[in-house]
C-alpha atoms as a PDB file:
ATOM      1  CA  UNK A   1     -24.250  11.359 -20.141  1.00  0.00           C
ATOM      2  CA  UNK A   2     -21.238  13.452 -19.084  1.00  0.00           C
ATOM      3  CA  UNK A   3     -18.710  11.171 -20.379  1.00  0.00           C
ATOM      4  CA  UNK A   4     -20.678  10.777 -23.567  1.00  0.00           C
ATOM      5  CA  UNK A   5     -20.778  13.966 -24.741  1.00  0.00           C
ATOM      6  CA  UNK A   6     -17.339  14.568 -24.024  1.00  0.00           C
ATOM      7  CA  UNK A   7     -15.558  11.239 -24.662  1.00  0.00           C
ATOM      8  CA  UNK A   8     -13.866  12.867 -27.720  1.00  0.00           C
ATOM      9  CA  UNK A   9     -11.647  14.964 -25.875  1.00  0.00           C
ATOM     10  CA  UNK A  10     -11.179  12.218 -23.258  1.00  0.00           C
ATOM     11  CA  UNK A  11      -9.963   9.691 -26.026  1.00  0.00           C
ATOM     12  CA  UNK A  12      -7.513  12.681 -27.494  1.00  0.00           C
ATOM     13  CA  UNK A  13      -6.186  13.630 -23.976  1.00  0.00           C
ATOM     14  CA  UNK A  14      -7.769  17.166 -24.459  1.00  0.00           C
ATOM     15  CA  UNK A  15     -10.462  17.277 -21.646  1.00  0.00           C
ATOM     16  CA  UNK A  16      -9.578  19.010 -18.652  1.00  0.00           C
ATOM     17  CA  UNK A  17     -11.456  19.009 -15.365  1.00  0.00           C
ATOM     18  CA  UNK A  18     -13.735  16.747 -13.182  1.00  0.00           C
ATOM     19  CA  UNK A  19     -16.448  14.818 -14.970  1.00  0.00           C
ATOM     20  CA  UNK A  20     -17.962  14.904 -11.427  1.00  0.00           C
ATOM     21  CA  UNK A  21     -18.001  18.837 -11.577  1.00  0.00           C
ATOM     22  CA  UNK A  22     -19.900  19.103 -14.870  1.00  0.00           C
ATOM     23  CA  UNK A  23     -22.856  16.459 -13.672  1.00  0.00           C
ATOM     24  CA  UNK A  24     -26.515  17.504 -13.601  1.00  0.00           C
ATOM     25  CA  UNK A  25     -27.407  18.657 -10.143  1.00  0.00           C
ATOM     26  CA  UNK A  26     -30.120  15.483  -9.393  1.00  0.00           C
ATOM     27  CA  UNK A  27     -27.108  13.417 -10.731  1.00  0.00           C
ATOM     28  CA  UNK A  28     -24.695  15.345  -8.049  1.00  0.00           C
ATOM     29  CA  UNK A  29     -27.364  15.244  -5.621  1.00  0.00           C
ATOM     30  CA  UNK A  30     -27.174  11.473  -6.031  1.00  0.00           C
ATOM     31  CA  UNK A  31     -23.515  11.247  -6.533  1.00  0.00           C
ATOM     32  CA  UNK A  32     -23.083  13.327  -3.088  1.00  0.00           C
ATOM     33  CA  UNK A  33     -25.566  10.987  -0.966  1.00  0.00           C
ATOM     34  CA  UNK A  34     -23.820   7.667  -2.338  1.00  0.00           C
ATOM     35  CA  UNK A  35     -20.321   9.003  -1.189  1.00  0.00           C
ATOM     36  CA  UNK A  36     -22.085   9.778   2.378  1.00  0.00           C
ATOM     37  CA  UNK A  37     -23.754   6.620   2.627  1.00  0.00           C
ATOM     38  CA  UNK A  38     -20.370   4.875   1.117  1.00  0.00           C
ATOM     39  CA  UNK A  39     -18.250   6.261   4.098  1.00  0.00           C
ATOM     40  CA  UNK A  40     -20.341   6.109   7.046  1.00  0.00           C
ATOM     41  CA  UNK A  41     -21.837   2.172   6.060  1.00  0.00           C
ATOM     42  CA  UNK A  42     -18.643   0.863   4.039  1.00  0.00           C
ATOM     43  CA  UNK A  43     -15.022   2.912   4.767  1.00  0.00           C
ATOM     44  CA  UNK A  44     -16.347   3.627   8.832  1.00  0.00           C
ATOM     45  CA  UNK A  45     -17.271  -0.044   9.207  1.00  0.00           C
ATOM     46  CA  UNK A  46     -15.762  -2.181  12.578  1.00  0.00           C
ATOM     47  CA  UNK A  47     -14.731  -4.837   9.500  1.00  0.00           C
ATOM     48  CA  UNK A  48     -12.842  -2.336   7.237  1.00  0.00           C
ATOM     49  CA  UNK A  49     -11.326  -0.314  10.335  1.00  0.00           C
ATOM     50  CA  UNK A  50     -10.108  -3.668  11.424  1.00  0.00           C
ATOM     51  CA  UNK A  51      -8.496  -4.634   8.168  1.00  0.00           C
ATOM     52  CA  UNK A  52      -7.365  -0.784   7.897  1.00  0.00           C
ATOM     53  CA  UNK A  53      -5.366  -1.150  11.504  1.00  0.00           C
ATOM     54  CA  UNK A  54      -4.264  -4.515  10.728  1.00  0.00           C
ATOM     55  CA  UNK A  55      -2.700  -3.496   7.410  1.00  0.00           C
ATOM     56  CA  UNK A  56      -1.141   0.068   9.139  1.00  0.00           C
ATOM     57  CA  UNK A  57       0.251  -2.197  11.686  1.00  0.00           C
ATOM     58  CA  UNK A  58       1.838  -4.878   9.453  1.00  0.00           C
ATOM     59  CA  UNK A  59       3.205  -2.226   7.192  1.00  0.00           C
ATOM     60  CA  UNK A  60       4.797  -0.400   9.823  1.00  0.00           C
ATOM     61  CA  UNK A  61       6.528  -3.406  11.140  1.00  0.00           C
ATOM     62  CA  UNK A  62       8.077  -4.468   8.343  1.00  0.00           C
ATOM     63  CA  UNK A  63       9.364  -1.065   7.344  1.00  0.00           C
ATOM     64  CA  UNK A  64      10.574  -0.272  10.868  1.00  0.00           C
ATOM     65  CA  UNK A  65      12.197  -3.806  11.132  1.00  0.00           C
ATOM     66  CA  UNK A  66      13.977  -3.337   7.711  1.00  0.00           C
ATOM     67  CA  UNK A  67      14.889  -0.036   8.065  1.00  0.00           C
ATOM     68  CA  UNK A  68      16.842  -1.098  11.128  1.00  0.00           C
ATOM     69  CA  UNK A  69      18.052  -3.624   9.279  1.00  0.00           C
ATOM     70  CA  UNK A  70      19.553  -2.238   6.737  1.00  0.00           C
ATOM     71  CA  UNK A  71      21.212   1.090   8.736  1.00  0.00           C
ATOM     72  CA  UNK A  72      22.289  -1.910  11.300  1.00  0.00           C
ATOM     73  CA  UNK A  73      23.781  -4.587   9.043  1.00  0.00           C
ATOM     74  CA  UNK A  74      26.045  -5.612  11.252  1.00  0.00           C
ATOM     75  CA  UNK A  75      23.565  -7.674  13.642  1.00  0.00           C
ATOM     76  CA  UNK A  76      22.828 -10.756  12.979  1.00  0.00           C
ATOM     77  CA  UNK A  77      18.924 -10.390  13.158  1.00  0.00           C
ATOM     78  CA  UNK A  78      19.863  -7.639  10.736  1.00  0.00           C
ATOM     79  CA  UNK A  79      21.898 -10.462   7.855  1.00  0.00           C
ATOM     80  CA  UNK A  80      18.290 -13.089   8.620  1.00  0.00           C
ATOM     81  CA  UNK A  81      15.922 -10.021   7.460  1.00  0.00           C
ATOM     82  CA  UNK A  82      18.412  -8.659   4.712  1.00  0.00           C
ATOM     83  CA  UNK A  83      18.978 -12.388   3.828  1.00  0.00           C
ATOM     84  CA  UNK A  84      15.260 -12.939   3.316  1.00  0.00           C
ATOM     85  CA  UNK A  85      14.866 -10.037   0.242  1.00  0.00           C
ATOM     86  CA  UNK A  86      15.838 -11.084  -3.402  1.00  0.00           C
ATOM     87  CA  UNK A  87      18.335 -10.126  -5.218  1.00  0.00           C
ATOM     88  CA  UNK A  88      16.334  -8.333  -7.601  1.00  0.00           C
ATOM     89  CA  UNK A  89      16.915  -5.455  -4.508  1.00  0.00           C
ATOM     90  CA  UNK A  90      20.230  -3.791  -4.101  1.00  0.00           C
ATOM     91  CA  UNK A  91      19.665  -4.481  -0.259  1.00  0.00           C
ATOM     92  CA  UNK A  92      23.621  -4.239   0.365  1.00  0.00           C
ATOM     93  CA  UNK A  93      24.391  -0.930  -1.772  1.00  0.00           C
ATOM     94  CA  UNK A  94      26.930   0.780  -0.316  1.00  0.00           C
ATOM     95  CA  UNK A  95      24.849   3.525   0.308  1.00  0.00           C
ATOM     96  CA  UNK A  96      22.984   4.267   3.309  1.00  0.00           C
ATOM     97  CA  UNK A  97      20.256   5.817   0.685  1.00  0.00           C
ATOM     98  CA  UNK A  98      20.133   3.072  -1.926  1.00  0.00           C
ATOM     99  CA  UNK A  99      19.798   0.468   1.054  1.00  0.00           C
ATOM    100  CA  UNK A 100      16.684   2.121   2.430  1.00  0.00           C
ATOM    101  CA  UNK A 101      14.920   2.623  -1.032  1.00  0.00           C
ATOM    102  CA  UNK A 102      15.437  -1.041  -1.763  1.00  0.00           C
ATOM    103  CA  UNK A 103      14.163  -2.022   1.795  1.00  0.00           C
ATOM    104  CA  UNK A 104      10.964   0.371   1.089  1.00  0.00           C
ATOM    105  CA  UNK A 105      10.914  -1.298  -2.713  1.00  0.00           C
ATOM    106  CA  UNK A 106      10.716  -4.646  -1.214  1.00  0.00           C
ATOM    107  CA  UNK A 107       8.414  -3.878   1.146  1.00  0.00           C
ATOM    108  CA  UNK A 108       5.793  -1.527  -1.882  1.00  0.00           C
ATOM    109  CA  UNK A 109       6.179  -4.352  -4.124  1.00  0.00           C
ATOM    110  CA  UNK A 110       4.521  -7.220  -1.939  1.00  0.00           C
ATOM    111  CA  UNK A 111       1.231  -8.138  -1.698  1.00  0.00           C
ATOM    112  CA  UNK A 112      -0.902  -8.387   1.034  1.00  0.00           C
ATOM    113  CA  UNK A 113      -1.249 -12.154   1.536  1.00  0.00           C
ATOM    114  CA  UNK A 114       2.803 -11.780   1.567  1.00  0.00           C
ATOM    115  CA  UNK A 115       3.080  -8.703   3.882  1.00  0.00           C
ATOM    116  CA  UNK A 116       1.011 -10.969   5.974  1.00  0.00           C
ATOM    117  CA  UNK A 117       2.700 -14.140   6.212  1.00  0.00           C
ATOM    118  CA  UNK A 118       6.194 -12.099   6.438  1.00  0.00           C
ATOM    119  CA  UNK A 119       4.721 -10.377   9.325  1.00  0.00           C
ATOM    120  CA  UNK A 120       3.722 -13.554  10.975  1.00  0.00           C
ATOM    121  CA  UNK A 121       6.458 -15.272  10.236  1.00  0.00           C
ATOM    122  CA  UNK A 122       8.572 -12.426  11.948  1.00  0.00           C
ATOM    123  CA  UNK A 123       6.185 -12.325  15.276  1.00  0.00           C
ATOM    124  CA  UNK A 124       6.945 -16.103  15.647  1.00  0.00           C
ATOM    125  CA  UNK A 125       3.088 -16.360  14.816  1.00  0.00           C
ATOM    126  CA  UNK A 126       3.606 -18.772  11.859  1.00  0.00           C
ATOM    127  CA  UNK A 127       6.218 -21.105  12.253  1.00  0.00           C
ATOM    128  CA  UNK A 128       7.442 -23.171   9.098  1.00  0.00           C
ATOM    129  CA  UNK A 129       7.813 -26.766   9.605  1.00  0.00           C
ATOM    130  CA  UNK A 130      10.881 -28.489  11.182  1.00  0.00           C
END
């Protein structure tokens, strides 16, 4: 109902403000007990903490790891993880700067079944064959 009778301004980029602020209060009331329910049963879970963890843990890795990499160039486990990013990165700027921002582009532009597998593949827990 909210976004009905203002959709006009929505479509032309003139409304300003929270739809959520301008609901009925039953519809608030409502809104306000599914956002409570949503965090304690969904976003508090053991399942989504795990993934949550997981995910903080993998992404830390990787930018740690090629951060070092790419302010260490010089060692050789440095070259195998700069080696590893495509060219589509300026991973060898001259730059200290430029270096970093492509490590952290590399590393934002992956997805999470490829953050994965890098990770693993790192920790010697997937192994390709030989």
């Amino acid at each position: 109902a909210v976004f009905l009778a203002n959709e006009e301004q929505i479509l032309s980029g003139a409304f300003e403000g929270s739809l959520i602020t301008r609901m009925s209060a039953r519809v608030a009331m409502a809104y306000k007990k599914c956002t409570q329910v949503s965090m304690e049963k969904i976003y508090c879970s053991r399942e989504v903490l795990d993934v949550e963890l997981a995910g903080f843990r993998v992404l830390s890795t990787l930018v740690n790891l090629m951060v070092d990499a790419v302010t260490s160039p010089e060692k050789v486990y440095s070259q195998l993880l700069i080696n590893r990013v495509s060219e589509q990165y300026d991973i060898k700027a001259v730059s200290l700067y430029e270096r970093i921002q492509a490590a952290l582009d590399y590393i934002s532009g992956m997805t999470d079944v490829f953050a994965l597998d890098l990770y693993r593949k790192i920790n010697g827990n997937s192994l390709p064959a030989v």
